[in-house]
C-alpha atoms as a PDB file:
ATOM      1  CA  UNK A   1      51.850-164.218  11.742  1.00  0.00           C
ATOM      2  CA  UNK A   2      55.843-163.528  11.318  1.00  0.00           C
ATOM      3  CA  UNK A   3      57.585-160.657  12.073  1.00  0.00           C
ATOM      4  CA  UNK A   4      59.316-158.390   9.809  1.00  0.00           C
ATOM      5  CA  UNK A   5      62.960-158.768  10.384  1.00  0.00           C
ATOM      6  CA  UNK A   6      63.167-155.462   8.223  1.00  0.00           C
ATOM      7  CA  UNK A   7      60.460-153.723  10.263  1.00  0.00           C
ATOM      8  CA  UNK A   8      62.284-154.666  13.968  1.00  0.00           C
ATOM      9  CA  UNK A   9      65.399-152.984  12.516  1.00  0.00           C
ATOM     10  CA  UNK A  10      64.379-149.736  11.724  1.00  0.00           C
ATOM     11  CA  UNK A  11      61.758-149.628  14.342  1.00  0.00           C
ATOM     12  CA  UNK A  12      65.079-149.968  16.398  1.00  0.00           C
ATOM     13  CA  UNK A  13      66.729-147.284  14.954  1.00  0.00           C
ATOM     14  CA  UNK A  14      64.016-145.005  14.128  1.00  0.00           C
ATOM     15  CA  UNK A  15      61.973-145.721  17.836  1.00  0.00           C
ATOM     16  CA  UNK A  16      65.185-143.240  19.809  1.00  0.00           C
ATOM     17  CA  UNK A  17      65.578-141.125  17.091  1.00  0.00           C
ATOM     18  CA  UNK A  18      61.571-140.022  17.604  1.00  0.00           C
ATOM     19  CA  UNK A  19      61.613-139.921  20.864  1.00  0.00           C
ATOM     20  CA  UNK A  20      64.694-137.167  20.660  1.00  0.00           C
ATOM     21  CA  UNK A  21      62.700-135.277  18.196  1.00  0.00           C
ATOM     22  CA  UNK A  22      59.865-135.180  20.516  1.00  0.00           C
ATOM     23  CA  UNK A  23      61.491-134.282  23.854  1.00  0.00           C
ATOM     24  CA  UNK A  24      63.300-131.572  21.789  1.00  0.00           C
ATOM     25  CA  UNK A  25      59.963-130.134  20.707  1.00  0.00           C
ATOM     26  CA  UNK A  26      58.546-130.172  24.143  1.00  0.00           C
ATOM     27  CA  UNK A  27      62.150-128.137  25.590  1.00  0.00           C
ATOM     28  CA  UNK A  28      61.503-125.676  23.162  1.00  0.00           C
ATOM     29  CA  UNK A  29      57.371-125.476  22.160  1.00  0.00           C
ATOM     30  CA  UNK A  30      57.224-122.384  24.954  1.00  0.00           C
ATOM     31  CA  UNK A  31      59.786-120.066  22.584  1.00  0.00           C
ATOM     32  CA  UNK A  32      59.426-121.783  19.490  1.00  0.00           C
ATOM     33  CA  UNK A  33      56.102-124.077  17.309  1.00  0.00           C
ATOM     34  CA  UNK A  34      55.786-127.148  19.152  1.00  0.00           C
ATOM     35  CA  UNK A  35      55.235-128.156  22.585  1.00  0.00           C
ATOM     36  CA  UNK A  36      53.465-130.323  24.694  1.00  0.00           C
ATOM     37  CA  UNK A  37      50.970-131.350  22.382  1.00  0.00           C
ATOM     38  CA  UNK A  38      53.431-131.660  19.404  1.00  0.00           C
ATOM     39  CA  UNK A  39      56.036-133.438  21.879  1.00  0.00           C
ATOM     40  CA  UNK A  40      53.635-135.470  22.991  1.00  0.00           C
ATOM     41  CA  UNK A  41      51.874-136.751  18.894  1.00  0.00           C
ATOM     42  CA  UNK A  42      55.753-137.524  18.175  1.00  0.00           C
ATOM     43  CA  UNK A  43      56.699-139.986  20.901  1.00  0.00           C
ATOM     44  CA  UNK A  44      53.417-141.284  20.590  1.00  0.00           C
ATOM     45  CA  UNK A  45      54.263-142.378  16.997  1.00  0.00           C
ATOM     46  CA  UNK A  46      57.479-143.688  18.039  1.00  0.00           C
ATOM     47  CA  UNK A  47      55.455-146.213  20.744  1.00  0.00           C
ATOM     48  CA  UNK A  48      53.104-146.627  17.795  1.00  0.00           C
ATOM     49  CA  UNK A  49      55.923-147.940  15.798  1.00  0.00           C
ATOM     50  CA  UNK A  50      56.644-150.244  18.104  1.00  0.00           C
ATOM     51  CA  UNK A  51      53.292-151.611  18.505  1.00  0.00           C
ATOM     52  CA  UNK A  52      53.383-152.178  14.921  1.00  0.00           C
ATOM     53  CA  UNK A  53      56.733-154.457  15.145  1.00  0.00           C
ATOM     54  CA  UNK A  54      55.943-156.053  17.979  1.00  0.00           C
ATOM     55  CA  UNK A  55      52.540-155.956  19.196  1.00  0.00           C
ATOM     56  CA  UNK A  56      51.666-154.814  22.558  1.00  0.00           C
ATOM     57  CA  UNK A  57      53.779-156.855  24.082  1.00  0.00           C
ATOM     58  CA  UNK A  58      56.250-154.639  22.936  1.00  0.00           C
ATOM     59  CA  UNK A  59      54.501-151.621  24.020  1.00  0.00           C
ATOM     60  CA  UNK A  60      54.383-153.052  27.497  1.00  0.00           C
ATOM     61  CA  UNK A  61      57.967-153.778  27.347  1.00  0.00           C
ATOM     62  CA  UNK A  62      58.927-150.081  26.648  1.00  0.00           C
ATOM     63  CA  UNK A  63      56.731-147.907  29.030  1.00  0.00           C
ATOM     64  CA  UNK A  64      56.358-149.910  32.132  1.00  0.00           C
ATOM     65  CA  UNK A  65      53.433-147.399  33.367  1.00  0.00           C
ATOM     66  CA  UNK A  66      49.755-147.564  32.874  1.00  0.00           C
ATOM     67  CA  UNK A  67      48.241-145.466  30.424  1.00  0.00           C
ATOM     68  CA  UNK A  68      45.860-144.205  32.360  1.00  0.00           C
ATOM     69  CA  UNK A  69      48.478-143.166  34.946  1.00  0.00           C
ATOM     70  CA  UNK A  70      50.416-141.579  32.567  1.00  0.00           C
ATOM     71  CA  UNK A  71      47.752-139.175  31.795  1.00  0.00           C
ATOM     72  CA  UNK A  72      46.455-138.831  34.922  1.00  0.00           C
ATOM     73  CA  UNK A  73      49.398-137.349  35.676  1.00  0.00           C
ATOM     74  CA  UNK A  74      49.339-135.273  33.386  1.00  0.00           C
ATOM     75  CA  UNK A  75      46.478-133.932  33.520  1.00  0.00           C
ATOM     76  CA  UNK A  76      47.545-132.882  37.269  1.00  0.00           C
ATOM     77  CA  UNK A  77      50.260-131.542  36.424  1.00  0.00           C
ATOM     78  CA  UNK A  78      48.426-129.382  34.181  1.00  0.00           C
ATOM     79  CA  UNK A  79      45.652-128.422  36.689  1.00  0.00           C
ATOM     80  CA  UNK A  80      48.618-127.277  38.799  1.00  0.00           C
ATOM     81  CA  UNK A  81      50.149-124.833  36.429  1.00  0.00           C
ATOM     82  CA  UNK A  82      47.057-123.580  35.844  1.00  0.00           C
ATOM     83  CA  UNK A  83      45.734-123.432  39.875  1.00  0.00           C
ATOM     84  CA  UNK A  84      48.751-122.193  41.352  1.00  0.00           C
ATOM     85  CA  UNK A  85      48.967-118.680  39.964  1.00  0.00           C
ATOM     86  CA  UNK A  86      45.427-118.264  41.412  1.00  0.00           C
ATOM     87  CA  UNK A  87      46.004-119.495  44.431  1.00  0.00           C
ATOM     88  CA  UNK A  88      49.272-117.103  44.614  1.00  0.00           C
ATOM     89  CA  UNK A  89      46.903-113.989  43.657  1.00  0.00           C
ATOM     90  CA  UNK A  90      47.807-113.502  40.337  1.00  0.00           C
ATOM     91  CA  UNK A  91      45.959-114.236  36.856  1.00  0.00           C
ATOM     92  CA  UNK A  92      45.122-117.715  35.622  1.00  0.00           C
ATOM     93  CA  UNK A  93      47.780-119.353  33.952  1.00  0.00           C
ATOM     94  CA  UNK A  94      50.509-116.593  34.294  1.00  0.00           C
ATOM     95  CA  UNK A  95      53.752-118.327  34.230  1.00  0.00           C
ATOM     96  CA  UNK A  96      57.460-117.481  36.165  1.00  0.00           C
ATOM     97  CA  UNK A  97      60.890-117.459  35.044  1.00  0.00           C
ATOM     98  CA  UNK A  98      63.576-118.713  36.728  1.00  0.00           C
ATOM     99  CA  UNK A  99      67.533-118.669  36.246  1.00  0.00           C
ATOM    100  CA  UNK A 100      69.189-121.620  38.090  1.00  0.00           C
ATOM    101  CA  UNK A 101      73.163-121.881  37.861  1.00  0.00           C
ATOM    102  CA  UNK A 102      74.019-126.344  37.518  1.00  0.00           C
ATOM    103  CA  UNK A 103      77.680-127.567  38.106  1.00  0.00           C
ATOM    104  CA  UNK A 104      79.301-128.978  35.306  1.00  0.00           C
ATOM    105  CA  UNK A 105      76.793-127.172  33.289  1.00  0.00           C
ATOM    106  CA  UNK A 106      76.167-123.647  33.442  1.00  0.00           C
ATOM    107  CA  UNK A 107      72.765-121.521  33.560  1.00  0.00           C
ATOM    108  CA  UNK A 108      69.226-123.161  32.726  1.00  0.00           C
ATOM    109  CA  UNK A 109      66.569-120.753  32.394  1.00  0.00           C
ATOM    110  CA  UNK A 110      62.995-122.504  33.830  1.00  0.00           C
ATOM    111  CA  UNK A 111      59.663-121.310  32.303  1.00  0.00           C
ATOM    112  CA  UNK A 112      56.835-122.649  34.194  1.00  0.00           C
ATOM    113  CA  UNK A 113      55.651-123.467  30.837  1.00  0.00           C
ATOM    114  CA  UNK A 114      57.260-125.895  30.337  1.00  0.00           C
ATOM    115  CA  UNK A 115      55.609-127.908  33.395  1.00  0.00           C
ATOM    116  CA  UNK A 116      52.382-127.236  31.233  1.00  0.00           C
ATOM    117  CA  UNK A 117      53.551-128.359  28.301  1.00  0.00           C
ATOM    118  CA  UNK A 118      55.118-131.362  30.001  1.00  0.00           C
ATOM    119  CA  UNK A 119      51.674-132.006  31.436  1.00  0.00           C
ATOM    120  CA  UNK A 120      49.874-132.187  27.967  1.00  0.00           C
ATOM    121  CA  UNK A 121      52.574-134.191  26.798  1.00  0.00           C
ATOM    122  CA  UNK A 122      51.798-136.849  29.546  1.00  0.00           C
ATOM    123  CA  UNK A 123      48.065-136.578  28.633  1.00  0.00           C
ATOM    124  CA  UNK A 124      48.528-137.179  24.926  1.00  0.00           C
ATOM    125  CA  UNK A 125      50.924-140.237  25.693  1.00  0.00           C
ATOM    126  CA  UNK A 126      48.365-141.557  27.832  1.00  0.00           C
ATOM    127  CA  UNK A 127      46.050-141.252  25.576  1.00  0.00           C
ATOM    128  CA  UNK A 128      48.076-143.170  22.640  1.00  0.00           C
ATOM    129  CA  UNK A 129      48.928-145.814  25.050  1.00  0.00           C
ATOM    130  CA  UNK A 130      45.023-146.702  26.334  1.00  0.00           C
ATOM    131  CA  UNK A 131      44.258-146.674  22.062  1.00  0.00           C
ATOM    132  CA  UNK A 132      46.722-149.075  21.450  1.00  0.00           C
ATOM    133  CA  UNK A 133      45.977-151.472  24.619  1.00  0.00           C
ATOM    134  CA  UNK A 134      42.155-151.023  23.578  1.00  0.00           C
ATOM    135  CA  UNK A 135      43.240-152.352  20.067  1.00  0.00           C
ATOM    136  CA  UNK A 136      46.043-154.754  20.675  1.00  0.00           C
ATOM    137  CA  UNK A 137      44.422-156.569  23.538  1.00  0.00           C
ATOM    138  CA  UNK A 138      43.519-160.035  22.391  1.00  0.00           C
ATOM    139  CA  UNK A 139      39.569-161.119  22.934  1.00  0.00           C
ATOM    140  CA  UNK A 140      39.450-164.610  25.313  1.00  0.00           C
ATOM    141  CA  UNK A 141      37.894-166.243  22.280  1.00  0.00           C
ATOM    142  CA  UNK A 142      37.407-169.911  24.330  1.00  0.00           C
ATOM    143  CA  UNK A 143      35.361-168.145  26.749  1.00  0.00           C
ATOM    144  CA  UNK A 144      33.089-166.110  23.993  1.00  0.00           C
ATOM    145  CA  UNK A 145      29.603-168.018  24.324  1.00  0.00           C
ATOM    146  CA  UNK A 146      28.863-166.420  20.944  1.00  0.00           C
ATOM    147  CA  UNK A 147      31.661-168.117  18.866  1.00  0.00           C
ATOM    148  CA  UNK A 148      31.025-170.421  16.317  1.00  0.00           C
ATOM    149  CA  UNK A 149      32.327-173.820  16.954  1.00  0.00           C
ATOM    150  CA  UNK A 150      33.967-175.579  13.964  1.00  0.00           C
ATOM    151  CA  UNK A 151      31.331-178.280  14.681  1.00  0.00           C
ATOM    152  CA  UNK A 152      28.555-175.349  13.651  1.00  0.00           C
ATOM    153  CA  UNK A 153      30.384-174.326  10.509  1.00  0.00           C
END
């Protein structure tokens, strides 16, 4: 099968441009629609993309993590956001602010939230990544005992 010289362009172009959109909808799905879950759908379809230009193959090329680690982490991170607070004596998922002052760059306010939402994120990633390794992995057809030989055709 050939590639799509048209298709590897704006894959290309299109692949950073979703994966902005998506980490900007996880920094702000806490305050505004979005988050985690949203973040997460959107850079899935950007890896999705680029299983469609260049297989998985491609795929592999661009996350260099296992699925499966990917979500397992997080889903920990997750179960952490969600443990803590008990474990601190307060009420299951309650979540703290925080105001911390960077060099060069001035005051970033820190919802624990957002470790949450970064944690669903991770588990929805995961999730695309094991579909489309379960779909693009190629079946050892020499090996299948159940394959028709062209001498049986």
């Amino acid at each position: 099968m050939r590639r799509s010289l048209i298709l590897d362009v704006v894959v290309q172009i299109v692949f950073h441009s979703t994966l902005l959109l998506g980490i900007f909808l996880l920094m702000t799905g806490h305050n505004r629609p979005g988050g985690g879950f949203v973040g997460g759908l959107v850079v899935g379809a950007g890896i999705s993309l680029r299983y469609l230009s260049g297989g998985i193959d491609e795929v592999r090329r661009t996350v260099p993590f296992r699925p499966w680690t990917i979500q397992g982490s997080g889903l920990m991170l997750s179960a952490t956001t969600v443990v803590v607070p008990v474990i601190a004596g307060r009420s299951v998922m309650e979540h703290a602010k925080f105001d911390l002052h960077l060099p060069f760059y001035g005051a970033v306010h820190i919802n624990t939230a957002q470790f949450f939402d970064l944690g669903v994120a991770l588990v929805v990633i995961g999730t695309i990544l094991m579909l489309l390794v379960a779909f693009g992995e190629t079946m050892p057809s020499l090996n299948n005992p159940y394959r028709r030989q062209e001498s049986d055709r």
